[in-house]
PDB file of N, CA and C in Angstrom:
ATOM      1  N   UNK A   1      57.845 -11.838  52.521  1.00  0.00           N
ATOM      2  CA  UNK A   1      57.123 -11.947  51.263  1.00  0.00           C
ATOM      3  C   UNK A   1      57.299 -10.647  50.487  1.00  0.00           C
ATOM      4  N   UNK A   2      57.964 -11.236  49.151  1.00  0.00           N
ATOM      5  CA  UNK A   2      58.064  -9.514  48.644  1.00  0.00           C
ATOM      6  C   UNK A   2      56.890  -9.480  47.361  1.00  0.00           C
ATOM      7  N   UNK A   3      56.244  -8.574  47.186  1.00  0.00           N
ATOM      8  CA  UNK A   3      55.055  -8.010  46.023  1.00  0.00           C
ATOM      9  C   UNK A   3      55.635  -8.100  44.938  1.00  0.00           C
ATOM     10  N   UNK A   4      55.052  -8.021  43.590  1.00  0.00           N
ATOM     11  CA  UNK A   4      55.413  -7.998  42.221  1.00  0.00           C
ATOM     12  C   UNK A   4      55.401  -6.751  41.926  1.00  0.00           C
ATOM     13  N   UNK A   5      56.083  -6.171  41.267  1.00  0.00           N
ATOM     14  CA  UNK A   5      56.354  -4.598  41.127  1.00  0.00           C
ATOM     15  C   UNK A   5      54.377  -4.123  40.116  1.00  0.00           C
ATOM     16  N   UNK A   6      54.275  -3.098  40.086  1.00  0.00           N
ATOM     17  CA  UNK A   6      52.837  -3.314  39.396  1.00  0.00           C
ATOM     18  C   UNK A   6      53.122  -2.818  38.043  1.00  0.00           C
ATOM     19  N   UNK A   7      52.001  -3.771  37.286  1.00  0.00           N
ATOM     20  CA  UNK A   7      52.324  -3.424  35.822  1.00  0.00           C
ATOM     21  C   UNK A   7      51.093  -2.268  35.439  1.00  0.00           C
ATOM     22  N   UNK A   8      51.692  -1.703  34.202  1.00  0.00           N
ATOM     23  CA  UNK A   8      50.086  -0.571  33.717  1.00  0.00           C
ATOM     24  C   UNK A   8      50.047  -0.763  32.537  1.00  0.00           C
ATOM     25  N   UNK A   9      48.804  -0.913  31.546  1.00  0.00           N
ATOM     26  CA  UNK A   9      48.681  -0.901  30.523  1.00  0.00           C
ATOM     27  C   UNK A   9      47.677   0.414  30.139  1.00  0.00           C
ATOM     28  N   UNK A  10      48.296   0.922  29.289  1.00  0.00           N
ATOM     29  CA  UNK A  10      47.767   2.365  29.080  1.00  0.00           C
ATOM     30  C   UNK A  10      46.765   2.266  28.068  1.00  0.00           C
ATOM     31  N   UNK A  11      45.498   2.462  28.204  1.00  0.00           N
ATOM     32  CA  UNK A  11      44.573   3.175  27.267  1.00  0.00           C
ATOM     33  C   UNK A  11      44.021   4.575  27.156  1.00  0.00           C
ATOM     34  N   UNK A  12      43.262   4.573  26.402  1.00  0.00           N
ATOM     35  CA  UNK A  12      42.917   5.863  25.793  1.00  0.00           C
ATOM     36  C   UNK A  12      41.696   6.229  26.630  1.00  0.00           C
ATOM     37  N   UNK A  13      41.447   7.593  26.344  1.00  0.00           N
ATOM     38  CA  UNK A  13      41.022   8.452  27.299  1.00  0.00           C
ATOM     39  C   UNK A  13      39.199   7.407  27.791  1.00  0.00           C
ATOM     40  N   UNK A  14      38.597   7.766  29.043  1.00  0.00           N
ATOM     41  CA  UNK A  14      37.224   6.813  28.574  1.00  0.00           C
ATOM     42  C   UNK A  14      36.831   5.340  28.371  1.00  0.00           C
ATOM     43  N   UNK A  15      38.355   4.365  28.295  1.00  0.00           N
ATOM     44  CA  UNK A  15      37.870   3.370  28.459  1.00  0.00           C
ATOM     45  C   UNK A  15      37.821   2.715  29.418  1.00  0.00           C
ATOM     46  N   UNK A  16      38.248   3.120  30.891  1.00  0.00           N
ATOM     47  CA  UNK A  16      37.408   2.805  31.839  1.00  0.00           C
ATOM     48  C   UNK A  16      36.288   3.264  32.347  1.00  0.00           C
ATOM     49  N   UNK A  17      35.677   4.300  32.201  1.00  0.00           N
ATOM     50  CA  UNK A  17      34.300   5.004  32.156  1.00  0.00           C
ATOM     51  C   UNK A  17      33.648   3.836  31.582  1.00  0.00           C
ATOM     52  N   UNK A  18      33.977   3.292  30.325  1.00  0.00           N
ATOM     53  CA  UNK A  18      33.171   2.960  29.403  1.00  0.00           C
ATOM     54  C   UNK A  18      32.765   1.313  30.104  1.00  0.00           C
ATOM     55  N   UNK A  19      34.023   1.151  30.851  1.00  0.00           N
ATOM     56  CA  UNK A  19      33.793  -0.274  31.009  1.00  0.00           C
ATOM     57  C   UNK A  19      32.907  -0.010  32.582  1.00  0.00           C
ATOM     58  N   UNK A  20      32.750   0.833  33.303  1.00  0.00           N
ATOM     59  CA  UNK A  20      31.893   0.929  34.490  1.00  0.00           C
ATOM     60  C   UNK A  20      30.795   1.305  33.819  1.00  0.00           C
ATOM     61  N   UNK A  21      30.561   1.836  32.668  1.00  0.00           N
ATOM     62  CA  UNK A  21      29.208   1.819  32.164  1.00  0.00           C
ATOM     63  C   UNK A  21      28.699   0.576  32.372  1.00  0.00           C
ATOM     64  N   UNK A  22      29.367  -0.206  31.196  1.00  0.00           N
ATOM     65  CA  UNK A  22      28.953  -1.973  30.816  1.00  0.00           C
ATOM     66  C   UNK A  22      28.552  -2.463  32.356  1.00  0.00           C
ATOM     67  N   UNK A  23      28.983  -2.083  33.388  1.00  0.00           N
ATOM     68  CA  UNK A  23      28.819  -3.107  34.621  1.00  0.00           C
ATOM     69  C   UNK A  23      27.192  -2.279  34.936  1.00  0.00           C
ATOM     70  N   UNK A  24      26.930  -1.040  34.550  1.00  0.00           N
ATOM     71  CA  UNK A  24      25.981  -0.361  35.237  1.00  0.00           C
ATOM     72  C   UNK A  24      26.174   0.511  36.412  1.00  0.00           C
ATOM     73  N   UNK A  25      27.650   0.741  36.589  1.00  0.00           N
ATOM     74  CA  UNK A  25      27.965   1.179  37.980  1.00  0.00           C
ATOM     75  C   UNK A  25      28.845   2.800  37.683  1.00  0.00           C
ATOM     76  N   UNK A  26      28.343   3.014  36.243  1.00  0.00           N
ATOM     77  CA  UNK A  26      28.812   5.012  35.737  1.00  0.00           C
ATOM     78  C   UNK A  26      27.818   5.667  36.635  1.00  0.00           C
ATOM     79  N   UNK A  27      28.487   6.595  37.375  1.00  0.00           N
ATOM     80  CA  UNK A  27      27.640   8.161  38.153  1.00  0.00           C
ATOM     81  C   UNK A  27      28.497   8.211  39.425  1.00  0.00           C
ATOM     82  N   UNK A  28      27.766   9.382  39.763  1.00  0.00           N
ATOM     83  CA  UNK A  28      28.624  10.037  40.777  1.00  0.00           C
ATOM     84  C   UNK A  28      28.817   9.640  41.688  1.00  0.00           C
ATOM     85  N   UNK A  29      28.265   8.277  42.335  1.00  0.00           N
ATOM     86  CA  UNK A  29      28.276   7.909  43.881  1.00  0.00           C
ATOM     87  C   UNK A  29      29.026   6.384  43.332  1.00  0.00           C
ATOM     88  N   UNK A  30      29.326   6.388  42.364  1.00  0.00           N
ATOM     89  CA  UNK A  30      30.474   5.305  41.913  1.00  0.00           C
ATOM     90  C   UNK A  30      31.881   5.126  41.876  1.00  0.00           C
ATOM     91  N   UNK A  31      32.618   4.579  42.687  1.00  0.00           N
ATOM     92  CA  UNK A  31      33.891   5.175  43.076  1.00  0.00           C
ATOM     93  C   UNK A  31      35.076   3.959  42.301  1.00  0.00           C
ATOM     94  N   UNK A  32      36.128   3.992  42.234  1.00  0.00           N
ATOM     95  CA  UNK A  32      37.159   2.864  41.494  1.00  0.00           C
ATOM     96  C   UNK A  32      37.586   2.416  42.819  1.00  0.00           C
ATOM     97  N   UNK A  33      37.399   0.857  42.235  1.00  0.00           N
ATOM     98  CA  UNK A  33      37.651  -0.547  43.532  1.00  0.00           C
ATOM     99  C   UNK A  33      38.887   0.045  43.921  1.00  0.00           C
ATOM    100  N   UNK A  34      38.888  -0.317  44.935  1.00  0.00           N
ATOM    101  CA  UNK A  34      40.119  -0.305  46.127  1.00  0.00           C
ATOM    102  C   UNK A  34      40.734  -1.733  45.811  1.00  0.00           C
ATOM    103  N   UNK A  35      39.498  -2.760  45.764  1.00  0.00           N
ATOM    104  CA  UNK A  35      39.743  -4.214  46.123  1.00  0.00           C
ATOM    105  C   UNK A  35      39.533  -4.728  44.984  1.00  0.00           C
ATOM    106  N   UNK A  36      39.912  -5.169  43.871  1.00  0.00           N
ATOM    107  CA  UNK A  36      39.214  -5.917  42.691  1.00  0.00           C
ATOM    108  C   UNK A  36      39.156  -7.790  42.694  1.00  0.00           C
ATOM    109  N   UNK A  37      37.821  -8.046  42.546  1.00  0.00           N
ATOM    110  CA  UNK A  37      37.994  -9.708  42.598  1.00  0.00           C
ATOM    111  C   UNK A  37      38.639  -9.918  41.294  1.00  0.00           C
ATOM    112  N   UNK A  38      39.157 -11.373  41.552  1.00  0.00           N
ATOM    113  CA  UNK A  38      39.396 -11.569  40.094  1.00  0.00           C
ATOM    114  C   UNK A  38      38.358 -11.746  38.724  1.00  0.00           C
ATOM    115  N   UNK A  39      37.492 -12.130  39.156  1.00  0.00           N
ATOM    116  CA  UNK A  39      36.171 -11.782  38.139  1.00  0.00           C
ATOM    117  C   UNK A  39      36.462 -10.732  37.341  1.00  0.00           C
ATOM    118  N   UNK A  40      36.076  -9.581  38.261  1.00  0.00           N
ATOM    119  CA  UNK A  40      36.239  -8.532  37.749  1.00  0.00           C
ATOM    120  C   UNK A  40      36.996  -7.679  37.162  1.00  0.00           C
ATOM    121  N   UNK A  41      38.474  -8.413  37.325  1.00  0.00           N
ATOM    122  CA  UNK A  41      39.718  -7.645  37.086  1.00  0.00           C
ATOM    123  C   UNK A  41      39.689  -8.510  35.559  1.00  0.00           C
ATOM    124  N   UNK A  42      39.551 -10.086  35.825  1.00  0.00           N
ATOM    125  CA  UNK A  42      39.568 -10.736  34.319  1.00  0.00           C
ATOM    126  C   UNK A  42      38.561  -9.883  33.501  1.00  0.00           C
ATOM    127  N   UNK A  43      37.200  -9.364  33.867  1.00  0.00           N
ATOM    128  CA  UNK A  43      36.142  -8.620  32.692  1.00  0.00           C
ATOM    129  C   UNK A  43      36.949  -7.306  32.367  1.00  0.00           C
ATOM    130  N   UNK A  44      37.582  -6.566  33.229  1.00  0.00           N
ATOM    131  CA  UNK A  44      38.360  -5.239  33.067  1.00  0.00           C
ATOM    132  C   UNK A  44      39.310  -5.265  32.102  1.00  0.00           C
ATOM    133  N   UNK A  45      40.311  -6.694  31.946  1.00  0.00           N
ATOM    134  CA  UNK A  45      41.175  -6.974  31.065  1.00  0.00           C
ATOM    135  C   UNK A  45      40.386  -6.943  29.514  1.00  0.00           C
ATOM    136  N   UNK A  46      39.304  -7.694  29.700  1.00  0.00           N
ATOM    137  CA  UNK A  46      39.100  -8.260  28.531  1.00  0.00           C
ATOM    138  C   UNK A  46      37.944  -6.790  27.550  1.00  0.00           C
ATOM    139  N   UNK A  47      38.072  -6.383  28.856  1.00  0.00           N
ATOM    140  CA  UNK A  47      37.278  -4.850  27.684  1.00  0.00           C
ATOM    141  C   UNK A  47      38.397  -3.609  27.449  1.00  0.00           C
ATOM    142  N   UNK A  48      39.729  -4.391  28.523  1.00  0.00           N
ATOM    143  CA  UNK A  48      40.352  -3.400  27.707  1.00  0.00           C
ATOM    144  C   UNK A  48      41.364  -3.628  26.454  1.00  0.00           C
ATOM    145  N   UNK A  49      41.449  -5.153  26.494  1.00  0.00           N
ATOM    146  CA  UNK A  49      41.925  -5.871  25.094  1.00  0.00           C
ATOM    147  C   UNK A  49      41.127  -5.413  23.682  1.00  0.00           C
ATOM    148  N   UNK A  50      40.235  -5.373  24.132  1.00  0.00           N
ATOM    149  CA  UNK A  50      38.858  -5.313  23.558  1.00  0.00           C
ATOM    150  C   UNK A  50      38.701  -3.804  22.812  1.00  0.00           C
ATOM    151  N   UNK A  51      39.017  -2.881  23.427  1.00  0.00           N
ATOM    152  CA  UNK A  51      39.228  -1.560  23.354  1.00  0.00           C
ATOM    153  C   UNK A  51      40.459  -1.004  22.749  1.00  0.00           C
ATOM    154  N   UNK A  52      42.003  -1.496  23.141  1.00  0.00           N
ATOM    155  CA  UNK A  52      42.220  -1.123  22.012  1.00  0.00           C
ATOM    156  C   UNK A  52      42.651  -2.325  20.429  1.00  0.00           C
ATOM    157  N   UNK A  53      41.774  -3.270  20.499  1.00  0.00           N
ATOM    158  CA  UNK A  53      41.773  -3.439  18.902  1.00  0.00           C
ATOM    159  C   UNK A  53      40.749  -2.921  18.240  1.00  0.00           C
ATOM    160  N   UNK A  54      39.750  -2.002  19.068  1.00  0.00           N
ATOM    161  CA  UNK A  54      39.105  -1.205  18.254  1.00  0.00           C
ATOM    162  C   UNK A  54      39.971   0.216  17.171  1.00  0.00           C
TER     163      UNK A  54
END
């Protein structure tokens, strides 16, 4: 079984801060998933679509 190479979509400085705000899960004992459900990876997309057509 071979993996899909990984893709990155680049935003600007803060908008993932911003989006662990929205969940309630900004501070220091808050760490970035290892594991992301898809739930969560679909809400991650969509605030960062979201972010830059701001």
């Amino acid at each position: 079984m071979q993996l899909d190479a990984p893709r990155f979509i680049l935003v600007d400085p803060g908008t993932f801060a911003n989006w662990l705000r929205t969940r309630g899960r900004l501070g220091d004992q808050n760490k970035v998933p290892r594991v992301i459900n898809d739930q969560a990876l679909a809400d991650l997309k969509r605030h960062v679509l979201a972010a830059q057509k701001e």
